[in-house]
C-alpha atoms as a PDB file:
ATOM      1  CA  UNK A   1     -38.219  -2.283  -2.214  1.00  0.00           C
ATOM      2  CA  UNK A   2     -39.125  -0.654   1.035  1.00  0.00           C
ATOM      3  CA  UNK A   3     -43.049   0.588   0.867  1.00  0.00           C
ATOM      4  CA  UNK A   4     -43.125   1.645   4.513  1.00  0.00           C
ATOM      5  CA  UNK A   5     -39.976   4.690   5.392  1.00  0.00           C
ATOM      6  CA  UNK A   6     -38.318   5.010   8.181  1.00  0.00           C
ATOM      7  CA  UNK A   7     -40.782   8.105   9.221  1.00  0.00           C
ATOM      8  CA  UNK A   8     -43.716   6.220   9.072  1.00  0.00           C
ATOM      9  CA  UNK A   9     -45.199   7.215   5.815  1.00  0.00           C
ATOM     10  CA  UNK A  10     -45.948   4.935   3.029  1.00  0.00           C
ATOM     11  CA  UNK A  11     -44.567   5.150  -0.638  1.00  0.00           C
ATOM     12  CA  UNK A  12     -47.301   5.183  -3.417  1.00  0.00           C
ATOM     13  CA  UNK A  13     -47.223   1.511  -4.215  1.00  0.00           C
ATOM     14  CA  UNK A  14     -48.180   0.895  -0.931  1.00  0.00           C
ATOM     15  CA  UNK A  15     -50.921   3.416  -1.094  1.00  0.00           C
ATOM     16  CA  UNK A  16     -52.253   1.777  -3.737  1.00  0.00           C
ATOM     17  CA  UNK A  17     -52.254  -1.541  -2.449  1.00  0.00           C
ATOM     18  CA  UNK A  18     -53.822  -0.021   0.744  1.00  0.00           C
ATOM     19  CA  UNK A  19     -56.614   1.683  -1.617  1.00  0.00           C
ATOM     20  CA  UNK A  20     -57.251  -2.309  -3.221  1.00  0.00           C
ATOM     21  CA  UNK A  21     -58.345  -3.420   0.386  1.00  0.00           C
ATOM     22  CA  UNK A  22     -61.487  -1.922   0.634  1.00  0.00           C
ATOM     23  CA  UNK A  23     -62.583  -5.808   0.681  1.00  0.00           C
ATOM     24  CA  UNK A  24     -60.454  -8.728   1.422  1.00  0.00           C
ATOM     25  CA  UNK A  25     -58.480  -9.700  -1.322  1.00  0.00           C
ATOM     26  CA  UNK A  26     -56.018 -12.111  -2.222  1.00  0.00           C
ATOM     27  CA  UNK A  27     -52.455 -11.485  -3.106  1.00  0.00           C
ATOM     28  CA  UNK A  28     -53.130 -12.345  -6.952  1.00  0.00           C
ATOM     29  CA  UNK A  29     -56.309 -10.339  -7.081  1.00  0.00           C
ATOM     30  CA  UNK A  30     -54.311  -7.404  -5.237  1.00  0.00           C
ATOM     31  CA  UNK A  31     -51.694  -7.854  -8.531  1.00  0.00           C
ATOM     32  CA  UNK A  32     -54.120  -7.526 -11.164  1.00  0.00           C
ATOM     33  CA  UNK A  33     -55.886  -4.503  -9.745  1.00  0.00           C
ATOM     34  CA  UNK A  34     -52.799  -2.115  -8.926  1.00  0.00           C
ATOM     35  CA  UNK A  35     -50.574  -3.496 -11.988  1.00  0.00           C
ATOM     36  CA  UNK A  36     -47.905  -4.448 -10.097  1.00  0.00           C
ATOM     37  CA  UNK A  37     -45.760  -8.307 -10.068  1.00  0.00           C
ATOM     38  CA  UNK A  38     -47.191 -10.645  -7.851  1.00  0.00           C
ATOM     39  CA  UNK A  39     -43.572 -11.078  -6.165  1.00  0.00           C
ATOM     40  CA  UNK A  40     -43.889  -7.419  -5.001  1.00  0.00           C
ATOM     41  CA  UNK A  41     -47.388  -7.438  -3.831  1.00  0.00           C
ATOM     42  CA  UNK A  42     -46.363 -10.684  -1.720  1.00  0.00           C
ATOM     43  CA  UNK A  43     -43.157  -8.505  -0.528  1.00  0.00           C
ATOM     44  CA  UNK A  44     -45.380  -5.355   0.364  1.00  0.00           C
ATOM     45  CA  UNK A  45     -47.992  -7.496   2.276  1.00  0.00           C
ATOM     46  CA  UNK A  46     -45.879  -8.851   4.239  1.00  0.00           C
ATOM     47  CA  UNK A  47     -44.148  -5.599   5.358  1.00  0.00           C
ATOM     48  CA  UNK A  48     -47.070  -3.732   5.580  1.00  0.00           C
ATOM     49  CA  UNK A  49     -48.990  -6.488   7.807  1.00  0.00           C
ATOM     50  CA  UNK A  50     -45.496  -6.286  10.037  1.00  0.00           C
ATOM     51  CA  UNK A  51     -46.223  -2.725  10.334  1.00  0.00           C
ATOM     52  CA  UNK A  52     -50.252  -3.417  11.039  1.00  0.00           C
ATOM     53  CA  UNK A  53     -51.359  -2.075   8.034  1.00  0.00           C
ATOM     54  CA  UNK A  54     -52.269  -5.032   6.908  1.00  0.00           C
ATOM     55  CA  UNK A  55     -54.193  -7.954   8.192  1.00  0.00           C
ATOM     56  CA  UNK A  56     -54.368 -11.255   6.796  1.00  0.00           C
ATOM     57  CA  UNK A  57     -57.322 -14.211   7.305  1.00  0.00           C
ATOM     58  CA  UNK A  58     -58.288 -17.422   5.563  1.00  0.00           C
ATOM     59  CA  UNK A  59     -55.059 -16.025   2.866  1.00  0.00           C
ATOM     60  CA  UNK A  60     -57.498 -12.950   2.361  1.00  0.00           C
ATOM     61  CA  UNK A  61     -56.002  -9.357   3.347  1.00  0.00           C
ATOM     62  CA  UNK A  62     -57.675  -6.431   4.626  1.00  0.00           C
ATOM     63  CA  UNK A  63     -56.297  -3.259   5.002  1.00  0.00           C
ATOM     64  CA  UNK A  64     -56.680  -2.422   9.136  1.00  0.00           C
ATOM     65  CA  UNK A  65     -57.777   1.333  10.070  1.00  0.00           C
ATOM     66  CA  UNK A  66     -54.324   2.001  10.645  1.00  0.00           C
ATOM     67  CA  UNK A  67     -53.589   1.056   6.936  1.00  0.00           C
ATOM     68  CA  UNK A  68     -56.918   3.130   6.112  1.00  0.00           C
ATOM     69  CA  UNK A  69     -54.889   6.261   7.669  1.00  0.00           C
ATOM     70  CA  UNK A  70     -52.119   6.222   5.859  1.00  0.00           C
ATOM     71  CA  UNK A  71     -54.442   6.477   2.399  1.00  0.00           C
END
């Protein structure tokens, strides 16, 4: 399941999971707070870090002000 569309825009799941980043948080902490499977948090991370929404350190993600714009 795509989260970022071909125009640039993100679906809600991904605004969601954009809204969890406020602080750094793990993929399994990410899970728990937006209700979602951990498989498909893992899934949007990665696509939305390949789109630098998303920016990963020390296996802690942060949404990037990029990702903060699309909210």
């Amino acid at each position: 399941m795509a989260c970022v569309n071909a125009d640039g825009t993100v679906t809600p799941t991904a605004k969601a999971l954009l809204r969890s980043l406020e602080t750094p948080l793990g993929p399994e902490a990410i899970a728990a707070e937006i209700g979602a499977p951990l498989f498909r948090v893992r899934s949007s991370l990665r696509e939305l870090q390949a789109a630098g929404f998303v920016a990963e350190s020390g296996g802690l993600f942060r949404a990037t002000e990029a990702g903060r714009a699309k909210i």
